[in-house]
N, C-alpha and C. Protein backbone atom coordinates (compact mmCIF):
# COMPACT_ATOMS: atom_id res chain seq x y z
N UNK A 1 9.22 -12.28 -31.82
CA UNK A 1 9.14 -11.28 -32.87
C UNK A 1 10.18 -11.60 -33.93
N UNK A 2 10.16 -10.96 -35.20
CA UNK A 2 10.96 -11.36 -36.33
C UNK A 2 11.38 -10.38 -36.34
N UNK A 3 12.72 -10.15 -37.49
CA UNK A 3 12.63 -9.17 -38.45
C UNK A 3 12.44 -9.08 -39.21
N UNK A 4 12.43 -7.87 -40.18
CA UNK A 4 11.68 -8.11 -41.80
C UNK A 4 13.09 -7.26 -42.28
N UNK A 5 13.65 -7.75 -43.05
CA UNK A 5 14.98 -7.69 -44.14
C UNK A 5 14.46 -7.43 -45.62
N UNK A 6 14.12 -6.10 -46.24
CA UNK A 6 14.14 -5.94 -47.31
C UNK A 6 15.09 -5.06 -48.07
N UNK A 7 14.80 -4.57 -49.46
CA UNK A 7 15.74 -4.58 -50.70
C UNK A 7 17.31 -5.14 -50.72
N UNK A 8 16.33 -6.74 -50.57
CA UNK A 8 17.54 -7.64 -50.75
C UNK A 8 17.90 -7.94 -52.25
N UNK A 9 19.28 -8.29 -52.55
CA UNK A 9 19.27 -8.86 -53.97
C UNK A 9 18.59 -10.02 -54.01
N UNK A 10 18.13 -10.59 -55.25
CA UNK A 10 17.54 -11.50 -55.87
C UNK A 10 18.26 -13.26 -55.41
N UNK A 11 19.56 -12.55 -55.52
CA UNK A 11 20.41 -13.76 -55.46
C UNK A 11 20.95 -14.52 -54.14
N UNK A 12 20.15 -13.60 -52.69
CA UNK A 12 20.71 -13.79 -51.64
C UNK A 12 19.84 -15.27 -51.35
N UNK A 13 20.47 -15.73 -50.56
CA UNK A 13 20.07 -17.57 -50.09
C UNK A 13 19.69 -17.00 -48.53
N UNK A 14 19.09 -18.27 -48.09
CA UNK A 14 18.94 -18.32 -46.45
C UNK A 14 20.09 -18.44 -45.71
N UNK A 15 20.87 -19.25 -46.14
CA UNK A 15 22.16 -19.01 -45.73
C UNK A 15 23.27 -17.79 -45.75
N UNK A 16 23.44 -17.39 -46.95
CA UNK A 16 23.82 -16.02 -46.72
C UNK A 16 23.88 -14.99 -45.70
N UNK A 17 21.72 -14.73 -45.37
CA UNK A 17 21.23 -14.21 -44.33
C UNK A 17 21.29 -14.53 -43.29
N UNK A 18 21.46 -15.96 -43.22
CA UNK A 18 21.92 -16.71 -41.10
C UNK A 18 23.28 -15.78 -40.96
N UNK A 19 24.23 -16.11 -41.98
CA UNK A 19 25.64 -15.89 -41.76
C UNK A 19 25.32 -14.31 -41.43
N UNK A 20 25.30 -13.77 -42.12
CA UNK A 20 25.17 -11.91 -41.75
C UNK A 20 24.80 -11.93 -39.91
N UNK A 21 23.33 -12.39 -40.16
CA UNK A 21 22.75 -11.93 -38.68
C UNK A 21 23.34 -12.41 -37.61
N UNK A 22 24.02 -13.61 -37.67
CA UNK A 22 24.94 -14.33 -36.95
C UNK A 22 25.90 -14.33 -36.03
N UNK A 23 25.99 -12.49 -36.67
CA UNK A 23 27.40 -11.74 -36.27
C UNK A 23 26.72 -11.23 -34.87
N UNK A 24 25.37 -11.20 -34.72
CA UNK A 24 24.88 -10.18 -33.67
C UNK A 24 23.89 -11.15 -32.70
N UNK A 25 23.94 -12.58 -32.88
CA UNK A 25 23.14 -13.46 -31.72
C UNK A 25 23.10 -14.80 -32.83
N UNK A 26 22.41 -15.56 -32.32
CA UNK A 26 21.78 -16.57 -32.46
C UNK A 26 20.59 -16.78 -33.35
N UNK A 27 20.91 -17.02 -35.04
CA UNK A 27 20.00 -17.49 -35.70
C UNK A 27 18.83 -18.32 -35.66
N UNK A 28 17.61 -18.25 -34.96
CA UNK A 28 16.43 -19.20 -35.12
C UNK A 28 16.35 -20.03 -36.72
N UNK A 29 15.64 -18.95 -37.26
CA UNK A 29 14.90 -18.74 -38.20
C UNK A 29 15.14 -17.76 -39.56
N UNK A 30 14.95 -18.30 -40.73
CA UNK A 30 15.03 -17.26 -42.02
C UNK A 30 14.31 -17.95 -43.04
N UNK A 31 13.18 -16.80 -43.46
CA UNK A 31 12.54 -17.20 -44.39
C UNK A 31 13.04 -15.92 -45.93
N UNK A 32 12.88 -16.78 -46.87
CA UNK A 32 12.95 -15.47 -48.04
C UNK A 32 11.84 -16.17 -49.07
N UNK A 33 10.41 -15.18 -48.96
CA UNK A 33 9.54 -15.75 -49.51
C UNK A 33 10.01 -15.60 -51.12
N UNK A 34 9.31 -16.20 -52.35
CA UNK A 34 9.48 -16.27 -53.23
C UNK A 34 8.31 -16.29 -54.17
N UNK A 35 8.19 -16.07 -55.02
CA UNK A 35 7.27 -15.49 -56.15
C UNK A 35 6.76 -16.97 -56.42
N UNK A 36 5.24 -17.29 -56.75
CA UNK A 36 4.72 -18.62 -57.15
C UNK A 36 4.94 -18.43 -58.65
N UNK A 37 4.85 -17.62 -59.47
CA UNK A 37 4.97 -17.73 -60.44
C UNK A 37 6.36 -18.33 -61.20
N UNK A 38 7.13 -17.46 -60.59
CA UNK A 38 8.52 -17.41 -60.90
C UNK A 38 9.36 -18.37 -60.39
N UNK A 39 8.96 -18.49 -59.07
CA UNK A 39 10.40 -18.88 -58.08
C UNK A 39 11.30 -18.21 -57.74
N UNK A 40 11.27 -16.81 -58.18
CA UNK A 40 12.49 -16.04 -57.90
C UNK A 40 12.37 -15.39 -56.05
N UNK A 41 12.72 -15.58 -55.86
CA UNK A 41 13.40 -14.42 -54.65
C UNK A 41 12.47 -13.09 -54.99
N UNK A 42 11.27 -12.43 -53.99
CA UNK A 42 11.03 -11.47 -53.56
C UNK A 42 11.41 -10.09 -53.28
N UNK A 43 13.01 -10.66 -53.04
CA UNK A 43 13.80 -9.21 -52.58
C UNK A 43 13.60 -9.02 -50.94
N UNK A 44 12.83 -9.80 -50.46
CA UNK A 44 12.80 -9.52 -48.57
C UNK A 44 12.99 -10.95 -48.17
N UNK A 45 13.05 -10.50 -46.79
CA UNK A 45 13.09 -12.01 -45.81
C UNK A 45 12.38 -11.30 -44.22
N UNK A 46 12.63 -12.58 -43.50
CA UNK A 46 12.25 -12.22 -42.11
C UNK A 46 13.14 -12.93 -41.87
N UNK A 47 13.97 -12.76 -40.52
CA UNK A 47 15.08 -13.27 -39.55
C UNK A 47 14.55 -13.44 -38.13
N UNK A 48 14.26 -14.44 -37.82
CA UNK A 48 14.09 -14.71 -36.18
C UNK A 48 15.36 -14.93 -35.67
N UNK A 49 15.77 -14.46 -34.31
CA UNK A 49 16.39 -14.20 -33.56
C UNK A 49 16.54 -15.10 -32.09
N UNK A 50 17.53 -15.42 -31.82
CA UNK A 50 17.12 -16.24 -30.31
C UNK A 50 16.87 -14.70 -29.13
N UNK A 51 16.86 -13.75 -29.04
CA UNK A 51 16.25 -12.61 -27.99
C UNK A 51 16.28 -11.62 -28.70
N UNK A 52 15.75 -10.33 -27.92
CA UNK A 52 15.81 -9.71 -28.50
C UNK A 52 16.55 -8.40 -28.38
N UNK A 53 17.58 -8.40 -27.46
CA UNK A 53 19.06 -7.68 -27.24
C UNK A 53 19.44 -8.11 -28.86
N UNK A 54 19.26 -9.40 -28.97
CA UNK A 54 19.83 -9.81 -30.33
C UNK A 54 18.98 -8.99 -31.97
N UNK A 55 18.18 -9.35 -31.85
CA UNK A 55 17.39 -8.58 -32.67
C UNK A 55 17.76 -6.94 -32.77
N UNK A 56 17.71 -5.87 -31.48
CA UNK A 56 17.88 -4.89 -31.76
C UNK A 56 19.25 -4.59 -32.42
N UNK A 57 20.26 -5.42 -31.92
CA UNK A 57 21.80 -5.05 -32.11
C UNK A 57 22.10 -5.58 -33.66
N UNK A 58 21.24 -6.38 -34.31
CA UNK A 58 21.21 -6.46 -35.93
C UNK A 58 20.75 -5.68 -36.46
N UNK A 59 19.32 -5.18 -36.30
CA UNK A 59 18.63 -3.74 -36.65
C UNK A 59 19.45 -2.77 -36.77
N UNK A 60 20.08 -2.11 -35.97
CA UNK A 60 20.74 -1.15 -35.38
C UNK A 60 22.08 -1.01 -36.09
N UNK A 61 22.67 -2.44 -36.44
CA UNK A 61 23.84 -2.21 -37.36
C UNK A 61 23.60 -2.46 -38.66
N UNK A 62 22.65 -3.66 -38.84
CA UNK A 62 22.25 -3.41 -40.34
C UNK A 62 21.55 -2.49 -41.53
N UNK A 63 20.10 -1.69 -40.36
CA UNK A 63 19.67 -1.01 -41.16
C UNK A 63 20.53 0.04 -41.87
N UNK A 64 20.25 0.00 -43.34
CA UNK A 64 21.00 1.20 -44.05
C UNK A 64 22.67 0.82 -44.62
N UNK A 65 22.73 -0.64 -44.04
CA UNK A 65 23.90 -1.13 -44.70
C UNK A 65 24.10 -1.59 -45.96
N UNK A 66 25.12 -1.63 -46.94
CA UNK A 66 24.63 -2.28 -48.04
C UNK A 66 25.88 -3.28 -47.90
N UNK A 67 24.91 -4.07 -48.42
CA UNK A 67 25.64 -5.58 -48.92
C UNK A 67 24.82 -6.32 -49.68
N UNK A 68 25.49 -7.04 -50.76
CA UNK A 68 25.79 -7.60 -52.43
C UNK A 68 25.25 -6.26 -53.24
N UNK A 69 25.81 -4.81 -52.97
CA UNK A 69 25.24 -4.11 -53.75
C UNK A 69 23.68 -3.21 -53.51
N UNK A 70 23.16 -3.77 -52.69
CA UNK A 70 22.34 -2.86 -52.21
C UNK A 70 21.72 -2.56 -50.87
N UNK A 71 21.35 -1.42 -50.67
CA UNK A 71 21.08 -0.96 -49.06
C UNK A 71 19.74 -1.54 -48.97
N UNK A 72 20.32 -2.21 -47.41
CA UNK A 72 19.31 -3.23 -46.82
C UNK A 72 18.38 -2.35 -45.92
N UNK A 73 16.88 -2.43 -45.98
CA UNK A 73 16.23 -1.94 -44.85
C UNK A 73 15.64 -3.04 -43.86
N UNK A 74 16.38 -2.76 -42.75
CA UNK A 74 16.07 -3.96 -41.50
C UNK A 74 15.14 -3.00 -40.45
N UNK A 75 14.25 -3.66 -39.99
CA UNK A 75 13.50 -3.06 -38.85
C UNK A 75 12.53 -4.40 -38.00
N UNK A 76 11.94 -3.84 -36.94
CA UNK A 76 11.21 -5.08 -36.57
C UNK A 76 9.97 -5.42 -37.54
N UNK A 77 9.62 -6.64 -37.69
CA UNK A 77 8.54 -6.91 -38.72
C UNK A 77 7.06 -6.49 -37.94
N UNK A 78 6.14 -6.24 -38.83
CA UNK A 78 4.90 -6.09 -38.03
C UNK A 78 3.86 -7.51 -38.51
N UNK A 79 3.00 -7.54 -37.94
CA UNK A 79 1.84 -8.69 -37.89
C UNK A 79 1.83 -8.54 -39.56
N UNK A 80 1.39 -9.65 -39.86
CA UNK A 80 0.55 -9.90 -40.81
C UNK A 80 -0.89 -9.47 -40.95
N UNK A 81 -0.97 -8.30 -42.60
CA UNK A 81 -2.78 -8.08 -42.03
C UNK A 81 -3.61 -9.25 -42.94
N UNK A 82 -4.53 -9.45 -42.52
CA UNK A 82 -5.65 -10.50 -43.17
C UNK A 82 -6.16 -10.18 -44.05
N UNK A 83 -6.12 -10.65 -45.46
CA UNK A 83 -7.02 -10.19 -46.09
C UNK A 83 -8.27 -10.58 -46.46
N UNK A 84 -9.25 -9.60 -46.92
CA UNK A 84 -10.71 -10.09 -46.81
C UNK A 84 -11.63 -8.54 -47.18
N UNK A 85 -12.28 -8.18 -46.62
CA UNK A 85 -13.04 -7.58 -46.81
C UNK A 85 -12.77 -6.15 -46.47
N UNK A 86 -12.11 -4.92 -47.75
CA UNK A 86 -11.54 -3.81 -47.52
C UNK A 86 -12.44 -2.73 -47.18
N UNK A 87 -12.39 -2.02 -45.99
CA UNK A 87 -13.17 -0.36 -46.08
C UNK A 87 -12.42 0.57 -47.07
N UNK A 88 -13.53 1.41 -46.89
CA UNK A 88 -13.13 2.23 -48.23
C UNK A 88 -12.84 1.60 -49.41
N UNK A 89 -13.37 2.97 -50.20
CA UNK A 89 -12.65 2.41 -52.11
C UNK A 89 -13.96 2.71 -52.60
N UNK A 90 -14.54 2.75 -53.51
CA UNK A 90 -14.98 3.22 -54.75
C UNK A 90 -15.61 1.19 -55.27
N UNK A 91 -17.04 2.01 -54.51
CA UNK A 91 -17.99 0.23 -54.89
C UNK A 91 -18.39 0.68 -57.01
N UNK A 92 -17.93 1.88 -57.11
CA UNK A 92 -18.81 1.74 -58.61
C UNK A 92 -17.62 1.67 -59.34
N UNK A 93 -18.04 2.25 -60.86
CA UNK A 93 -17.43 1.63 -61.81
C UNK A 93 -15.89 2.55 -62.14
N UNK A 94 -15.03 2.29 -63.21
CA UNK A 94 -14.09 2.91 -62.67
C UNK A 94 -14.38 4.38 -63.79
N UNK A 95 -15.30 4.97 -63.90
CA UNK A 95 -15.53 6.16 -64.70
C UNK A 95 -15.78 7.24 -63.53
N UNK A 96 -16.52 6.53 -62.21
CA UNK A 96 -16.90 7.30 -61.25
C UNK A 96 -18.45 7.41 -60.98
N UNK A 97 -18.97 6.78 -62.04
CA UNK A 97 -20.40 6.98 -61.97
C UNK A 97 -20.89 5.91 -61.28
N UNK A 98 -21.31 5.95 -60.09
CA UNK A 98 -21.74 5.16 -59.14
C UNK A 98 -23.55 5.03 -59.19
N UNK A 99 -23.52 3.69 -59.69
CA UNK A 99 -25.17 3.38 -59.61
C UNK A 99 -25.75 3.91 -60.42
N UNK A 100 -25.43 5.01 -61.67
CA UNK A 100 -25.95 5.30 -62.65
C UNK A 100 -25.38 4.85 -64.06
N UNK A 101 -26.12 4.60 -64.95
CA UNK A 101 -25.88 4.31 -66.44
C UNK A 101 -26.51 5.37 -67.30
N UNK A 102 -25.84 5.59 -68.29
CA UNK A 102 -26.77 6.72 -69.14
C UNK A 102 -26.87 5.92 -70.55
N UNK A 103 -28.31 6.20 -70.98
CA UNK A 103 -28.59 5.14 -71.87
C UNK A 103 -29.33 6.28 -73.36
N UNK A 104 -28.57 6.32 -74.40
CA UNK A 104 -28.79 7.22 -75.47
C UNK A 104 -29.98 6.44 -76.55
């Protein structure tokens, strides 16, 4: 399992984030995805953990901490959902008129 590390600053590195979590187990893993457009930093990451005594005891002290300025929300990450084909939503147009046209 990961964690998911968001409202990070812009400016935080992967390194930064090993060093923090570091304090509470054994760094695997850190990703901080980044914008294709931009390149900038996202503002989140995920942190893998070598167990997960380790994992909870970063959660537990990080969530709600702030550091470089802003409060971090740490929790366990959830799955990834797939995207593809959404239920629900509104198949017509965006006036509301579904399947009808009015023609003067």
């Amino acid at each position: 399992m990961s964690i998911y590390v968001g409202n990070l600053s812009y400016s935080v590195t992967q390194d930064d984030l090993s060093q923090v979590f570091s304090e509470y187990g054994s760094v695997k893993r850190v990703q901080l995805p980044t914008d294709q457009e931009t390149g900038r930093s996202r503002g989140f990451g995920f942190v893998e953990m070598d167990s997960d005594a380790s994992e909870d005891a970063a959660i537990q002290a990080l969530d709600g901490a702030e550091w470089m300025g802003r409060v971090m929300k740490v929790n366990k990450a959830r799955p990834r959902e797939e995207k593809g084909n959404r239920s629900g939503g509104s198949w017509g147009n965006k006036t509301g008129n579904v399947g009808y046209s009015r023609h003067y």
